[in-house]
Protein backbone atom coordinates (compact mmCIF):
# COMPACT_ATOMS: atom_id res chain seq x y z
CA UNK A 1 44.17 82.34 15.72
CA UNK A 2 41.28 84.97 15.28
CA UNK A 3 39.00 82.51 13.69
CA UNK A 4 39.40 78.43 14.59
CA UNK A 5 41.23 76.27 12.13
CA UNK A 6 38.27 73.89 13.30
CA UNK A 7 35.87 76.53 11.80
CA UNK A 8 37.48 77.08 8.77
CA UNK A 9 37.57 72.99 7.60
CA UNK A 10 34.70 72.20 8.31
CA UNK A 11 32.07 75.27 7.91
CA UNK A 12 30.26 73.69 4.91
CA UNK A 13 30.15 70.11 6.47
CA UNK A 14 28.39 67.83 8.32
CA UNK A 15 29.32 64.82 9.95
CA UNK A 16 28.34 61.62 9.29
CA UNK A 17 27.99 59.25 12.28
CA UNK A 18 28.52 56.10 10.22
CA UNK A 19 31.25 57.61 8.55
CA UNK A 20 32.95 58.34 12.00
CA UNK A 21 32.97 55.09 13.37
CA UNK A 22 34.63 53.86 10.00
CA UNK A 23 37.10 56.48 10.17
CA UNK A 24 37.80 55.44 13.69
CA UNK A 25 36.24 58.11 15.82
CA UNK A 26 35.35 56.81 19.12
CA UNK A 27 31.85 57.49 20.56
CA UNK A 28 31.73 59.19 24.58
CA UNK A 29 29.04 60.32 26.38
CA UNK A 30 29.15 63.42 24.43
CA UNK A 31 29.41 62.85 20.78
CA UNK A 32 32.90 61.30 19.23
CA UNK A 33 36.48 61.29 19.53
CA UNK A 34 39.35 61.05 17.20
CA UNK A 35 43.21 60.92 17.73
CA UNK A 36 46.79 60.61 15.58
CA UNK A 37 50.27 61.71 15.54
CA UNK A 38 50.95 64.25 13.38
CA UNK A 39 54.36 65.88 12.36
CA UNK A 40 56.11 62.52 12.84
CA UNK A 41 55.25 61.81 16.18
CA UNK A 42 56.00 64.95 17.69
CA UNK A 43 52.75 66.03 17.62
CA UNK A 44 49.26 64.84 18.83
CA UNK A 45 46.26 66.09 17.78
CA UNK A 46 42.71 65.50 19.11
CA UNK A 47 39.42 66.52 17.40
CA UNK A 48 35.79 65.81 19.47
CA UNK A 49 33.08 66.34 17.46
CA UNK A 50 29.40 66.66 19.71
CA UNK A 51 26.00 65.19 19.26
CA UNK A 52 25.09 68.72 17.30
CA UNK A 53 28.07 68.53 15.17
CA UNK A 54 30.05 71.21 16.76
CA UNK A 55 33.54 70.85 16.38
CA UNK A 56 36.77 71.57 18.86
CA UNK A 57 40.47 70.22 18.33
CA UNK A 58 43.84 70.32 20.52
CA UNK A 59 47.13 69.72 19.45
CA UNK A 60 49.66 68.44 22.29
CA UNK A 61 53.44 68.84 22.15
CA UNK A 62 54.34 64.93 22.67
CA UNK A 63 58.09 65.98 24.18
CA UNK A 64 56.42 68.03 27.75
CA UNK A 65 52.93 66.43 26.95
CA UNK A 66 51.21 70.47 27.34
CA UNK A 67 48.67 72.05 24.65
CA UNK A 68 50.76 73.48 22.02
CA UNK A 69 49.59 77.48 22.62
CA UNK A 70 51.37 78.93 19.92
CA UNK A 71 49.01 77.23 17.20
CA UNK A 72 46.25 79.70 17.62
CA UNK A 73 48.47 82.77 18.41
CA UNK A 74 48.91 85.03 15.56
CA UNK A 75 51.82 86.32 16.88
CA UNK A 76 53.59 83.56 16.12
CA UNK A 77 54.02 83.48 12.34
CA UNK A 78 57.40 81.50 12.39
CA UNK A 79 58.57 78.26 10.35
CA UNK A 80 58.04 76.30 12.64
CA UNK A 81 55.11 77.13 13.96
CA UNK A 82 53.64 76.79 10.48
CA UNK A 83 54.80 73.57 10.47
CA UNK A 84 52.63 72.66 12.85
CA UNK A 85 49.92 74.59 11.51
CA UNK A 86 49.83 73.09 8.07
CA UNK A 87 50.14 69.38 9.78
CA UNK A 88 46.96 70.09 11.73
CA UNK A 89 45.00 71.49 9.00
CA UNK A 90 46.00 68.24 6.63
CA UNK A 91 44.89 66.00 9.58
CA UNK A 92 41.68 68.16 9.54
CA UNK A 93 41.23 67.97 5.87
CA UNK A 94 41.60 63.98 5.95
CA UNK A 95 38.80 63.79 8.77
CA UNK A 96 36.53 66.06 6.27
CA UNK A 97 36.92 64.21 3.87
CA UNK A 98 36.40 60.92 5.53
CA UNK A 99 33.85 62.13 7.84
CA UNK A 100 31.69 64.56 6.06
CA UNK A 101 29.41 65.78 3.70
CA UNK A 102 28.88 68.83 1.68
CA UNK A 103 26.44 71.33 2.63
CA UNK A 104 25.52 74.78 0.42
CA UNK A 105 25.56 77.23 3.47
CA UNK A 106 27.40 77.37 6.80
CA UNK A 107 24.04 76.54 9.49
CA UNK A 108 21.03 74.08 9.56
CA UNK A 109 18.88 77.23 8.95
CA UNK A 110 19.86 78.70 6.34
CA UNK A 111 19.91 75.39 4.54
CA UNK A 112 16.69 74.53 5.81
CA UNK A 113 15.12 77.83 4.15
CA UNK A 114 17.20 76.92 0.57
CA UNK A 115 15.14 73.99 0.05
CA UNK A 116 11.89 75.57 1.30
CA UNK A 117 12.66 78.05 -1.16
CA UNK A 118 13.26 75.24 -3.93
CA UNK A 119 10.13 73.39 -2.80
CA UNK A 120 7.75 76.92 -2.74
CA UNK A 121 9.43 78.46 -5.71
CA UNK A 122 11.46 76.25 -7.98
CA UNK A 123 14.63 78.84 -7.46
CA UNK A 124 17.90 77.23 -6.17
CA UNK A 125 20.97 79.86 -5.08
CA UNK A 126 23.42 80.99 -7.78
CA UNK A 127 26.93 81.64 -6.11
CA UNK A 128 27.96 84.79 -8.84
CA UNK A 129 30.97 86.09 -7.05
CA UNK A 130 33.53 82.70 -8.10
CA UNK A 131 36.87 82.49 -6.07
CA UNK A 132 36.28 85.68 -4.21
CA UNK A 133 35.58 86.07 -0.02
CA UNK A 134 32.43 85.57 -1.08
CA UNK A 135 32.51 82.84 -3.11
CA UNK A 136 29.69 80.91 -0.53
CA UNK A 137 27.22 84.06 -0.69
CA UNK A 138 23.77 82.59 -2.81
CA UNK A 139 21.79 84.85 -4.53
CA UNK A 140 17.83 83.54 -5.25
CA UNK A 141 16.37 85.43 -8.56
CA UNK A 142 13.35 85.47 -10.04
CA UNK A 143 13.71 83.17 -13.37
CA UNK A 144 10.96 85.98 -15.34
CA UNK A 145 13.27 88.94 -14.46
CA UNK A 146 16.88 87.89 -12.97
CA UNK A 147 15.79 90.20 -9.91
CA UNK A 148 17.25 88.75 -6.27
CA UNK A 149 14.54 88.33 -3.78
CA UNK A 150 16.81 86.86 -1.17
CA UNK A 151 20.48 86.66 -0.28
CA UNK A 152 21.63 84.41 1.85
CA UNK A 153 25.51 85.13 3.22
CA UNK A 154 27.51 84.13 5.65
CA UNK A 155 29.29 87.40 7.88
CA UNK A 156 31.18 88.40 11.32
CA UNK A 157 28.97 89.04 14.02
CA UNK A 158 30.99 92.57 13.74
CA UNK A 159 29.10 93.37 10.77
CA UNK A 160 25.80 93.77 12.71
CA UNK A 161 26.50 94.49 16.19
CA UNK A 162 30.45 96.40 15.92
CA UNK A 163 31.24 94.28 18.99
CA UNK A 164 34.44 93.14 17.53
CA UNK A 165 33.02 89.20 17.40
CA UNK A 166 35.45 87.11 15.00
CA UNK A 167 32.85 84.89 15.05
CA UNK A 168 30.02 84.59 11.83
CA UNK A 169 26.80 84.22 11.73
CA UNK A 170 24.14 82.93 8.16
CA UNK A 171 21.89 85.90 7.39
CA UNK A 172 19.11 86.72 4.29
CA UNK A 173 18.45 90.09 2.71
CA UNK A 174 15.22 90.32 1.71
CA UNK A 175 13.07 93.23 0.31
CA UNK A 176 11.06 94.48 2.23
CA UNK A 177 8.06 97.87 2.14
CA UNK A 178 10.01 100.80 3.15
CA UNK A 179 6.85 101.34 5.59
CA UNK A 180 6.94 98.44 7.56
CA UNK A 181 11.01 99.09 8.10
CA UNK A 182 10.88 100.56 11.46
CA UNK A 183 8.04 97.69 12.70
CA UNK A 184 10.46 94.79 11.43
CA UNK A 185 13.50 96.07 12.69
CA UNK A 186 11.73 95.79 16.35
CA UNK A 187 11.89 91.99 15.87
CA UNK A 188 14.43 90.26 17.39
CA UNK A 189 16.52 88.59 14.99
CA UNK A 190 15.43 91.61 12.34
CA UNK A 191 18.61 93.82 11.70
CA UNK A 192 19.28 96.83 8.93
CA UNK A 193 19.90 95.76 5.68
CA UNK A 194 23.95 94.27 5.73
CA UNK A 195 25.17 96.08 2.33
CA UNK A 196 22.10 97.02 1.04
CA UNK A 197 19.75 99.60 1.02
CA UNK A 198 18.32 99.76 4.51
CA UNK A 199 14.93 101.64 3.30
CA UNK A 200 13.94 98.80 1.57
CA UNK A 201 16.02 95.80 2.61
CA UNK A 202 16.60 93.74 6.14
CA UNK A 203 18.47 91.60 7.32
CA UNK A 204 17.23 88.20 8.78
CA UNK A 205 19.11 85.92 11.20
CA UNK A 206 19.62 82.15 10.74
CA UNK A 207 20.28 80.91 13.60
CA UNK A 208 17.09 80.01 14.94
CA UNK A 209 16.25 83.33 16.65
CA UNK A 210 13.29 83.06 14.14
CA UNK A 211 11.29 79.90 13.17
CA UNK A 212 11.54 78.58 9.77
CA UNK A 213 7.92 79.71 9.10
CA UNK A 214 9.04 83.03 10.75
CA UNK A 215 11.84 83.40 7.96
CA UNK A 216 9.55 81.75 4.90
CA UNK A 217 6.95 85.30 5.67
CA UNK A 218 9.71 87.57 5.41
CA UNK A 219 11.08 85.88 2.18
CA UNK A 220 7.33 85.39 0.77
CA UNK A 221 6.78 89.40 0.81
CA UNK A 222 10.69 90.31 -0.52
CA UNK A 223 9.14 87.49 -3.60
CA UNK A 224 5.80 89.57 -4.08
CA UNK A 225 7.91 93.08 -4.02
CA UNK A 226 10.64 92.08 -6.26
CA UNK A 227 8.57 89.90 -8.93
């Protein structure tokens, strides 16, 4: 599949160790390790979670005991193969659920920043676009004016870099002086505005390229410019 069933359960969640070992995960020398039958029996599927939290899963055919490959080929779009599919993704689900908590956005950082925002403004992120693709997109406003001064969103590394990535990355708009455009975008981490106006709007990694402090500068001049 282009984008990991693993990714897609669990991109708002963390795990909770306690919660693991309850669950029955089984703790190696890398981080945890869960296993069931799914399908009845003629599937098995394994899920390892690490230290970090990052997630992988395999799903073995139980009749030749090999990797079942056609899970994560879109080319196979059959019955069956959905089958399969929709058994893994309920065994997923159940681990959430037993496993995890809720988180607002997809990375560490960008939560991080949402509750230094909270604690340095008293603004918490509005989600305004409901059931849509970007239902998980958080918009912080001023509470004087309604005006954004950040947006924090979660896109394909495509977006940014056209390298054809299926893979997504946490980023913040953030206003910026249309002087000090060319001087930002040097920074590494620092990209164009994503969707905005790139004149006065950037686009700021969260995934630790910059330090929290770092990120809090950039969003304490788009809150001066925007108030």
């Amino acid at each position: 599949m282009s984008v990991p069933i693993e990714e897609t359960v669990f991109k708002r969640k963390r795990f909770v160790a306690e919660a693991m070992e309850k669950f029955g995960f089984v703790r190696t020398g890398e981080g945890f390790v869960y296993e069931a039958d799914i399908l009845g029996g003629d599937f098995h599927a394994v899920v390892t979670v690490t230290e970090k939290g990052c997630v992988s899963g395999r799903v073995i055919d139980n009749m030749n005991e090999e990797e079942y490959a056609p899970l994560r080929m879109d080319s196979f779009n059959g019955g069956y193969v959905n089958s399969v599919r929709h058994a893994y993704e309920e065994f997923l689900g159940g681990v959430a659920e037993g496993c995890c908590k809720e988180v607002v956005f997809a990375s560490d950082q960008a939560n991080r920043v949402a509750e230094l925002i909270l604690y340095r403004y008293s603004v918490s992120p509005d989600f305004p676009w409901g059931q849509s693709q970007y239902a998980g997109d958080g918009t912080f406003r001023h509470p004087e004016n309604n005006k954004w001064f950040a947006l924090i969103m979660n896109i394909r590394w495509n977006s940014l870099l056209k390298n054809g990535s299926e893979e997504t990355v946490d980023i913040v708009n953030l206003k910026i002086d249309p002087k000090q455009a060319a001087e930002l975008a040097k920074r590494p981490g620092v990209f164009p505005a994503y969707h905005m106006n790139k004149k006065s709007w950037i686009t700021v990694l969260l995934n630790e390229t910059l330090s929290d402090g770092e990120v809090m500068d950039l969003v304490d001049r788009s809150f001066n410019l925007t108030k």
